[in-house]
Protein backbone atom coordinates (compact mmCIF):
# COMPACT_ATOMS: atom_id res chain seq x y z
CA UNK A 1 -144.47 75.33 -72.24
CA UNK A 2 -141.26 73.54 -72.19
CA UNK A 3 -139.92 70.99 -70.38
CA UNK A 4 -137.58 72.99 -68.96
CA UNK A 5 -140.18 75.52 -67.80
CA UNK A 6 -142.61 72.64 -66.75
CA UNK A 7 -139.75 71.41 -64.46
CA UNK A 8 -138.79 75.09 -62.76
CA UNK A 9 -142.93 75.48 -62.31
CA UNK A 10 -142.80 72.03 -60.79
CA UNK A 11 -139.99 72.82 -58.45
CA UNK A 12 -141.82 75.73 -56.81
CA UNK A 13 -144.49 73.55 -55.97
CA UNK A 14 -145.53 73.49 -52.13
CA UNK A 15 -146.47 69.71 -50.82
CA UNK A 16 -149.81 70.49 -50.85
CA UNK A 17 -150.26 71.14 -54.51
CA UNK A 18 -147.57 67.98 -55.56
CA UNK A 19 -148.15 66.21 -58.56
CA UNK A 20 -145.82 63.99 -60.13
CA UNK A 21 -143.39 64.75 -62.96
CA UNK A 22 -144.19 66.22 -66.10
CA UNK A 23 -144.75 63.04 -67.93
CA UNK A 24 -142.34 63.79 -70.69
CA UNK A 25 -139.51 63.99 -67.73
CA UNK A 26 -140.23 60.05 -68.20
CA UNK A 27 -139.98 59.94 -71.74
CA UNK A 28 -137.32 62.80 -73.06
CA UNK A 29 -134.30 61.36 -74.35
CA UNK A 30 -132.90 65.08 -74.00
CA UNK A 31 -133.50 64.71 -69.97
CA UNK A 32 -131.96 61.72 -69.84
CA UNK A 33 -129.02 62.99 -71.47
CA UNK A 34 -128.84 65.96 -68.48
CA UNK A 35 -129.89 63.13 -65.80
CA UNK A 36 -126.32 61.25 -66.83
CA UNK A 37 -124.52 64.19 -66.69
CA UNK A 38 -125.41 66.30 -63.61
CA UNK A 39 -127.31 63.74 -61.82
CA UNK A 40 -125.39 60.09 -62.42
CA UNK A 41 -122.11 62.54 -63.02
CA UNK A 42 -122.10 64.31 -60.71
CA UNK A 43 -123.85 63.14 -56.93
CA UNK A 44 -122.61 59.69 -54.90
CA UNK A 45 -123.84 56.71 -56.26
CA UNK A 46 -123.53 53.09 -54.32
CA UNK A 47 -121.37 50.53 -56.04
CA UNK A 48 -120.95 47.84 -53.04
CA UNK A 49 -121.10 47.03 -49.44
CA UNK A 50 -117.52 46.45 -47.37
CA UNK A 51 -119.02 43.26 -47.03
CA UNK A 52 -118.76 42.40 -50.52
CA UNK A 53 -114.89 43.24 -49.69
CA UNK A 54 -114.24 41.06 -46.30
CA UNK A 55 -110.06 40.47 -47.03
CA UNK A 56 -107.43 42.41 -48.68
CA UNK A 57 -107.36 41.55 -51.92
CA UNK A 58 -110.96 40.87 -52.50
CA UNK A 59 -112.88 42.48 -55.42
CA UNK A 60 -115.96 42.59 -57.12
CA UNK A 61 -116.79 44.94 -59.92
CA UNK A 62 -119.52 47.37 -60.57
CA UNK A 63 -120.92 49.49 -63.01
CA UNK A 64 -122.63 53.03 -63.06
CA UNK A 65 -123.91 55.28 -65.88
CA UNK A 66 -121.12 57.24 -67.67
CA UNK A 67 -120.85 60.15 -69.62
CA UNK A 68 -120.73 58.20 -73.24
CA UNK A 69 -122.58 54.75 -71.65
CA UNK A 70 -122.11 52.28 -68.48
CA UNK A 71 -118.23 53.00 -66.62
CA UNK A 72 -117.28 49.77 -65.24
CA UNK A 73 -115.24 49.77 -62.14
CA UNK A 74 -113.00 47.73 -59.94
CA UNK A 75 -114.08 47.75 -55.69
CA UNK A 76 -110.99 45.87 -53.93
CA UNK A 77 -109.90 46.29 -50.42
CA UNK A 78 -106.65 46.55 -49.93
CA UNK A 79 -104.57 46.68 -46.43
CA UNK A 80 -105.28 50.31 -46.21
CA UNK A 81 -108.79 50.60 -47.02
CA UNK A 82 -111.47 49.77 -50.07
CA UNK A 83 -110.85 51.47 -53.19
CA UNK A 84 -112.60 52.08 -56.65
CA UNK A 85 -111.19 52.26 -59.88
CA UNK A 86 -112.04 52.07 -63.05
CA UNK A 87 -111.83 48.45 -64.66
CA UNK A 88 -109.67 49.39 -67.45
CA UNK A 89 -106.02 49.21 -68.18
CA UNK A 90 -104.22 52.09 -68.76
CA UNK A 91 -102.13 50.85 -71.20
CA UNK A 92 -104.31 49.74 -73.64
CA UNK A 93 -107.52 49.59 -72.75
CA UNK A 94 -108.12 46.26 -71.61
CA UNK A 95 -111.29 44.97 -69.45
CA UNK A 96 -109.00 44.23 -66.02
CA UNK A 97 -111.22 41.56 -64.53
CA UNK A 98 -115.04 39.73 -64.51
CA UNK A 99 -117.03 39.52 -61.67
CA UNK A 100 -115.65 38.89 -58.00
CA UNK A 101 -112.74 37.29 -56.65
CA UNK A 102 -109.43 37.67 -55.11
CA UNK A 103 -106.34 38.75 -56.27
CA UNK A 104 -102.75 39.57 -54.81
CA UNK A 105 -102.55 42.24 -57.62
CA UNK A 106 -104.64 43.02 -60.34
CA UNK A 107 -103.09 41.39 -63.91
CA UNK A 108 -103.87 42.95 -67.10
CA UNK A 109 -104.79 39.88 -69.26
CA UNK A 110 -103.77 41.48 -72.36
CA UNK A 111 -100.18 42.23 -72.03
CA UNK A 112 -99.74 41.30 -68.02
CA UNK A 113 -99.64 45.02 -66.64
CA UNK A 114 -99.79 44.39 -63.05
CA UNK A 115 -101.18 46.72 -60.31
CA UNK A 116 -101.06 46.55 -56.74
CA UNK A 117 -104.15 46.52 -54.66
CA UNK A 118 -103.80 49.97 -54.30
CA UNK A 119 -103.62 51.00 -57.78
CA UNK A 120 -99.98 51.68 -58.75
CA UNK A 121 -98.27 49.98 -61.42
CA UNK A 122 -95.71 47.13 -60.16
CA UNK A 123 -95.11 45.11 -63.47
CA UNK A 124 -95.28 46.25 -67.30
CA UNK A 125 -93.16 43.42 -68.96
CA UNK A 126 -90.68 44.64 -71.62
CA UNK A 127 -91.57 48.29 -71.43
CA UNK A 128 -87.39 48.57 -70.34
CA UNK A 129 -86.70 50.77 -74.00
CA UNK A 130 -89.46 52.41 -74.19
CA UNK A 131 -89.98 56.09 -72.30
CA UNK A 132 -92.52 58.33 -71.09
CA UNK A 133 -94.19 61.13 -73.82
CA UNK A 134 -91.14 63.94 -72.38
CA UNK A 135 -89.03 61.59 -73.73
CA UNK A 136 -87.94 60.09 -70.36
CA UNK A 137 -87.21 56.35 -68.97
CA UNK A 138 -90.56 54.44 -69.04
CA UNK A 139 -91.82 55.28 -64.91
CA UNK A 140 -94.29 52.79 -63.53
CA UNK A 141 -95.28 55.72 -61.06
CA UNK A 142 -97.00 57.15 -64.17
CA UNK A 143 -99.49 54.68 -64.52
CA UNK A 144 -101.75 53.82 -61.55
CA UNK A 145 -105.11 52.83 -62.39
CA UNK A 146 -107.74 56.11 -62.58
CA UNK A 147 -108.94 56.02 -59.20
CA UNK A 148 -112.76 57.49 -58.43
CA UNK A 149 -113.32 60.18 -55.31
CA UNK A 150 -115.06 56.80 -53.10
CA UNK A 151 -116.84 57.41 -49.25
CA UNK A 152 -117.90 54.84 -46.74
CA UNK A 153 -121.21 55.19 -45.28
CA UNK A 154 -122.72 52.99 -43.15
CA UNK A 155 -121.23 49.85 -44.65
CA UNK A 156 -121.96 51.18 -48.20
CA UNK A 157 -119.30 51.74 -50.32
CA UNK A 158 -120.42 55.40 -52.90
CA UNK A 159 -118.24 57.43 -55.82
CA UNK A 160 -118.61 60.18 -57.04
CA UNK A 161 -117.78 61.24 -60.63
CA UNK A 162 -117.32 65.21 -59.65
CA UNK A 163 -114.37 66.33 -57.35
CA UNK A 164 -116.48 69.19 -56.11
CA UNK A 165 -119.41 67.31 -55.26
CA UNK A 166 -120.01 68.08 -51.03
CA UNK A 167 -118.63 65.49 -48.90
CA UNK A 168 -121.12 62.08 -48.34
CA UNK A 169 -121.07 61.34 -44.60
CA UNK A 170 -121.55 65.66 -44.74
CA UNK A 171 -124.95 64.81 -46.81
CA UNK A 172 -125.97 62.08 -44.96
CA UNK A 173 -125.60 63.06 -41.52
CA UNK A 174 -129.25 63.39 -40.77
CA UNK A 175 -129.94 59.58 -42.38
CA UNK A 176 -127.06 58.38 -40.11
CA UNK A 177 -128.83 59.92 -37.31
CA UNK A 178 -131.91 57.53 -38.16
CA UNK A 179 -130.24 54.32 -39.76
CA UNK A 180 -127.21 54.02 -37.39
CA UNK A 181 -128.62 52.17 -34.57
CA UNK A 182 -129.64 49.14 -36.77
CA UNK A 183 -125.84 48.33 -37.46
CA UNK A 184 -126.49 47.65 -40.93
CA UNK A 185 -123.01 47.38 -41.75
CA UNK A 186 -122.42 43.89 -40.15
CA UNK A 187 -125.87 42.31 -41.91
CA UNK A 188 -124.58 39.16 -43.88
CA UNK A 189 -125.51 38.77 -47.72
CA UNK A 190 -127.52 36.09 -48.46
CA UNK A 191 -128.52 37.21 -52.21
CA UNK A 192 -127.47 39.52 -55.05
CA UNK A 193 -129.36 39.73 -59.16
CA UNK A 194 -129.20 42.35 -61.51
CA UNK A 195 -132.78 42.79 -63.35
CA UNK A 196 -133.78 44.96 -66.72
CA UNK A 197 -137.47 46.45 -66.11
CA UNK A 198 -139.24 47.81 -68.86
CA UNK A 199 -139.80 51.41 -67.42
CA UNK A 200 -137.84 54.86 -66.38
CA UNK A 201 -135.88 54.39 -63.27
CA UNK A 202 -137.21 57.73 -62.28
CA UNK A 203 -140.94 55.78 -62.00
CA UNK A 204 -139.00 52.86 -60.12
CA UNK A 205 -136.84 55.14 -57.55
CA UNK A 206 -140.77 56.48 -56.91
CA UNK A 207 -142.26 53.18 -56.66
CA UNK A 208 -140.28 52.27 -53.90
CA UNK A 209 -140.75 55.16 -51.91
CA UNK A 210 -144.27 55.15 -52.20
CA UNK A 211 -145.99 54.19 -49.09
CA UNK A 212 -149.28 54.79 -50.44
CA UNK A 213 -149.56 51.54 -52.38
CA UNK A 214 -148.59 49.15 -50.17
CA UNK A 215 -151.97 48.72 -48.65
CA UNK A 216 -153.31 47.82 -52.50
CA UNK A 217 -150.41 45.93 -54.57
CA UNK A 218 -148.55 44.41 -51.78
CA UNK A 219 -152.03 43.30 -49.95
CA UNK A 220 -150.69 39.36 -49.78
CA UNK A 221 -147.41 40.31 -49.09
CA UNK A 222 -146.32 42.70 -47.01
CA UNK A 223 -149.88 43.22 -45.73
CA UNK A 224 -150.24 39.64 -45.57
CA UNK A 225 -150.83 40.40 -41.54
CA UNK A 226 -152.86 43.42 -42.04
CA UNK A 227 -152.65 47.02 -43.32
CA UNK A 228 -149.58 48.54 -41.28
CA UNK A 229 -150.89 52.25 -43.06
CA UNK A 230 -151.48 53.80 -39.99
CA UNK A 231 -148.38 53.00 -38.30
CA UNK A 232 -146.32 54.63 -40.87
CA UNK A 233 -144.60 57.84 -40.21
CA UNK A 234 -143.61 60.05 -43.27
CA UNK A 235 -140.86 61.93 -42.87
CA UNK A 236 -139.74 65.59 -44.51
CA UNK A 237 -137.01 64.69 -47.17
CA UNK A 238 -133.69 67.18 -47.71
CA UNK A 239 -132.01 67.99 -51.34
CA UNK A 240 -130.34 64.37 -50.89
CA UNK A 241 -132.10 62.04 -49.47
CA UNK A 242 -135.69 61.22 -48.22
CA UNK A 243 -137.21 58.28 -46.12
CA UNK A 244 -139.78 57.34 -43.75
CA UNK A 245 -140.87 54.78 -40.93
CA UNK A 246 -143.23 51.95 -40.56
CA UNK A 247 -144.02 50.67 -37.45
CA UNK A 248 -144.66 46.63 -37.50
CA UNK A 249 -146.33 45.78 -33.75
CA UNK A 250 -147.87 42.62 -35.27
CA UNK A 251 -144.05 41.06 -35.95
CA UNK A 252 -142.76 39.98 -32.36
CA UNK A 253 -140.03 38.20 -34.04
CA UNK A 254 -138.50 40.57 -36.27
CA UNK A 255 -135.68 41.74 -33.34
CA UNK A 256 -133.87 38.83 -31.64
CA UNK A 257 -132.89 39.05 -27.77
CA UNK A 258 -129.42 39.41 -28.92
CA UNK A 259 -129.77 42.36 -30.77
CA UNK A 260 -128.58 44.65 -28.02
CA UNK A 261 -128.16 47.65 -30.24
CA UNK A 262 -132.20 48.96 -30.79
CA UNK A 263 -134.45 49.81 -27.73
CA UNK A 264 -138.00 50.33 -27.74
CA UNK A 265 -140.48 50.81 -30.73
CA UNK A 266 -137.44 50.86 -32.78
CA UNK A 267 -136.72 46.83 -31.99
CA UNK A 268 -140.09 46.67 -34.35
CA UNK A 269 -139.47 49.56 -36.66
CA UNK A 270 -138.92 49.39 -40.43
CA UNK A 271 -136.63 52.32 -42.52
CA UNK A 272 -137.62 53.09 -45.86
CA UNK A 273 -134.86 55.94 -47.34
CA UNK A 274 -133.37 56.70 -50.59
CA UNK A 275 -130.04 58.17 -51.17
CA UNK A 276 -130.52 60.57 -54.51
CA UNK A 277 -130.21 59.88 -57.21
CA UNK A 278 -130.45 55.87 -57.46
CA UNK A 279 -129.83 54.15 -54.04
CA UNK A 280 -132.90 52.45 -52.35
CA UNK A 281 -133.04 50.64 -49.11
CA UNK A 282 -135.81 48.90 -47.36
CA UNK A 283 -133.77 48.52 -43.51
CA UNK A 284 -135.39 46.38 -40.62
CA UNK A 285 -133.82 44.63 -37.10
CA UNK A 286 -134.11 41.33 -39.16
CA UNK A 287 -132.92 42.04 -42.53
CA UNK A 288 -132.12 44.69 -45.27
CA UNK A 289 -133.13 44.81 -49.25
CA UNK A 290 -131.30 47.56 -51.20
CA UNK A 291 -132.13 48.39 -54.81
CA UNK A 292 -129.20 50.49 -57.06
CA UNK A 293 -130.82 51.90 -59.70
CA UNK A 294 -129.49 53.00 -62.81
CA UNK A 295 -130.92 54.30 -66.69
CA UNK A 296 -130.76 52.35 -69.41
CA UNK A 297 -133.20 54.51 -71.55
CA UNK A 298 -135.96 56.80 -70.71
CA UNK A 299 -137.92 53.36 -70.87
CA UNK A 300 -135.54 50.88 -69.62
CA UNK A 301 -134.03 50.44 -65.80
CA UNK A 302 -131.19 48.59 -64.76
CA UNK A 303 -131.71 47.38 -60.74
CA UNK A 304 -128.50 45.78 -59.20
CA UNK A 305 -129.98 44.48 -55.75
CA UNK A 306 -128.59 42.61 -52.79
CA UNK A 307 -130.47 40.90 -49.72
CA UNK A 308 -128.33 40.78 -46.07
CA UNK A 309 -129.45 39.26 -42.97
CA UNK A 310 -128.73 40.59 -39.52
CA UNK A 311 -126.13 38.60 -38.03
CA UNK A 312 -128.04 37.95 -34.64
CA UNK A 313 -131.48 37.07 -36.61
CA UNK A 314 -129.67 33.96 -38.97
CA UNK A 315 -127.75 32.82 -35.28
CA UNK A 316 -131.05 32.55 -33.89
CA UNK A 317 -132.73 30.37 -36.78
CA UNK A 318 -132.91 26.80 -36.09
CA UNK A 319 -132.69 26.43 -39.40
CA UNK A 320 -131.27 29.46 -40.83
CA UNK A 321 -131.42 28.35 -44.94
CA UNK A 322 -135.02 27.87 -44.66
CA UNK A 323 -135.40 31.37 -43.30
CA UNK A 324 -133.36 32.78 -45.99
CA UNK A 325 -135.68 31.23 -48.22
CA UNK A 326 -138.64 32.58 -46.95
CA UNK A 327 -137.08 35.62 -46.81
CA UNK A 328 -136.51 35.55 -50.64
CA UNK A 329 -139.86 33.98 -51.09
CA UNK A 330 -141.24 37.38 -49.67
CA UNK A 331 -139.22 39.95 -51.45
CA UNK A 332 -140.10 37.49 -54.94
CA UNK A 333 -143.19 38.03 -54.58
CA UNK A 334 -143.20 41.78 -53.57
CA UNK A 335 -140.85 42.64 -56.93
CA UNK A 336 -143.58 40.61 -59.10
CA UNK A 337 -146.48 42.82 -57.49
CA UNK A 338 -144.28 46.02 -58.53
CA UNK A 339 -143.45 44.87 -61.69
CA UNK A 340 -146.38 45.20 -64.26
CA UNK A 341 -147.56 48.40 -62.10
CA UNK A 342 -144.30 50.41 -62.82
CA UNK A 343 -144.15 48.81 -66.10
CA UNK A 344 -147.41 49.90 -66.89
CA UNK A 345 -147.42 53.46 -66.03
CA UNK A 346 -144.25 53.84 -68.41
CA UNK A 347 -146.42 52.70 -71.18
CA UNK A 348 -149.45 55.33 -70.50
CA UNK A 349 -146.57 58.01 -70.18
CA UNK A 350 -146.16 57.46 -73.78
CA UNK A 351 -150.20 57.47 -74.72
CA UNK A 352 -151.00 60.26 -71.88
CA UNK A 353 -154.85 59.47 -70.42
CA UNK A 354 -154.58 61.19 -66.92
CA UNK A 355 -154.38 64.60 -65.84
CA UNK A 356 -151.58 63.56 -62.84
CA UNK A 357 -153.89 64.16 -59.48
CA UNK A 358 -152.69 65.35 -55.87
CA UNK A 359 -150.58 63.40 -54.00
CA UNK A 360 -151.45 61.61 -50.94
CA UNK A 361 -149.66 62.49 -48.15
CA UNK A 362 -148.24 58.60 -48.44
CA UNK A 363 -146.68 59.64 -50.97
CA UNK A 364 -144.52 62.00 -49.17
CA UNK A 365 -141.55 61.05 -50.10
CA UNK A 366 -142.41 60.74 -53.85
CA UNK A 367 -142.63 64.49 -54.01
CA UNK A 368 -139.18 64.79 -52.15
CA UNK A 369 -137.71 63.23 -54.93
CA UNK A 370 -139.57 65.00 -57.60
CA UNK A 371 -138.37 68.06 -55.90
CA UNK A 372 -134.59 66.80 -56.36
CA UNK A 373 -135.49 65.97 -59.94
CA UNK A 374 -137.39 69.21 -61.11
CA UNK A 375 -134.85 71.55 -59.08
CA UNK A 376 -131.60 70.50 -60.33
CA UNK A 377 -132.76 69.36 -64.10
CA UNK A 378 -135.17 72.51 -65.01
CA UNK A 379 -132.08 74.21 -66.48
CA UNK A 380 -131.06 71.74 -69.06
């Protein structure tokens, strides 16, 4: 049987009967190929938070996967709104900028192109004799920077490489629903890495939806106060997104007095959702950790991750670096317990010794995003 046909069997399958993936979904350079194209190409993919982009004129720059290799972009706000183009300059070619920053206007540092904040072309020195392919004057209003189809949500700042693609907030409506209350769009960052693992992003996107090994590989961690398993609620996932709840009763401090904006079991509730394809987000009263993951190869993963702080938990610190730390300390650890696991199971996709068993209902929201995978892939 094919891939193709092991992927449209797997997309029939009812919860009950879930496995996971085909194992040469983790290890066909031909999927990946269709995963760039009608998954990375095509659905919303996070690049930044506003709060990366405070001011007009701030920017950092991102990348995502493109259709020949990594498309790196521009994110600036300018007095209008954030925007996202592509960090190259139309003229020649030119990387615009490196990193973050801020900038009245965006300077080509080739041959001093300039574009406002916007994206339009103010400046192209001694371009006066030369003229457009019609054989016109030279017109600056013919050469804004490419500009990507860019959403909002929640504080999150996603593109989209396909003008048809559905609206986000349209997508996400049902995660607002859930996520809004926590006000996650005022939490202060406090850290930012990008990371290469040594597995398929598909197995990492899994990993961190999996609630069914937290009791296990995050035992000194997370569990470090004891097995919260039965307090967490798994949640049906949709064609875009998945996530589920975990109730933490034994963590009095984890929502401040100040935090007016969550009532009842929620003041102690923790949100674990994924936005499809690559967008991970572990979301509680105190603090947020949110994973963008992206293909390298079918065997390598590219994480760009940020940690943020809720503003009333670091004004309530007496010593609020010291809680960042330990913070940090925590999520350190919890990305070294993940690390040989995922990296492991990419290796025994290659030398196949398992027969891929039933899922645990933990494991809930795995399936979800098998489903995703298997339905819109078993074509290609």
């Amino acid at each position: 049987m094919s891939l193709s046909e092991q992927l449209a069997e797997h997309a029939t399958l009812p919860f009950e009967r879930g496995r996971m993936l085909p194992l040469e979904a983790y290890r066909s350079e031909q999927l990946l190929k269709a995963e760039t194209k009608q998954l990375f190409g095509s659905d919303w993919l996070c690049v930044a938070r506003t709060a990366d982009v405070p001011e007009q004129g701030d920017y950092i720059t991102a990348q995502i996967p493109g259709p020949t290799g990594p498309r790196s972009l521009i994110v600036v706000r300018s007095s209008e709104r954030v925007h996202v183009f592509d960090n190259v300059c139309v003229h020649r070619g030119a990387e615009l900028v490196h990193g973050c920053g801020t900038e009245a206007r965006i300077t080509c540092p080739y041959h001093a192109w300039a574009y406002r904040l916007d994206g339009s072309l103010v400046a192209a020195p001694y371009m006066s004799e030369s003229t457009e392919l019609d054989g016109s004057p030279f017109d600056p209003a013919n050469h804004s920077l490419s500009e990507l189809r860019s959403e909002v949500w929640e504080g999150f700042v996603f593109v989209t490489q396909n003008s048809r693609t559905e609206p986000l907030g349209t997508q996400l409506s049902g995660l607002s629903d859930v996520v809004s209350r926590y006000c996650m769009s005022d939490y202060m960052p406090v850290f930012e890495s990008v990371d290469i693992w040594n597995t398929n992003w598909k197995l990492l996107v899994e990993n961190f939806m999996d609630a069914y090994h937290i009791f296990k590989v995050h035992k000194a961690s997370f569990g470090a106060a004891g097995d919260n398993t039965r307090f967490t609620q798994m949640q049906p996932g949709t064609s875009q997104w998945a996530h589920h709840t975990v109730l933490n009763p034994a963590d009095p401090d984890m929502c401040p007095e100040a935090n007016t904006s969550l009532d009842g079991d929620w003041r102690k509730t923790i949100v674990l959702a994924a936005v499809f394809p690559g967008f991970v987000i572990q979301l509680q009263p105190d603090w947020m950790w949110f994973l963008r993951i992206t293909p390298v190869g079918t065997d390598r993963v590219r994480i760009a991750w940020q940690v943020a702080i809720a503003p009333e938990t670091l004004a309530a610190q007496p010593d609020p670096d010291r809680y960042v730390d330990e913070v940090m300390t925590l999520i350190q650890q919890v990305n070294g317990e993940d690390h040989p696991i995922v990296e492991s199971i990419r290796r025994n996709v290659d030398r196949p010794q398992f027969t891929r068993g039933p899922l645990s209902y933990l494991e809930r929201n795995v399936y979800d995003f098998d489903r995703y995978i298997a339905e819109r892939l078993h074509s290609h």
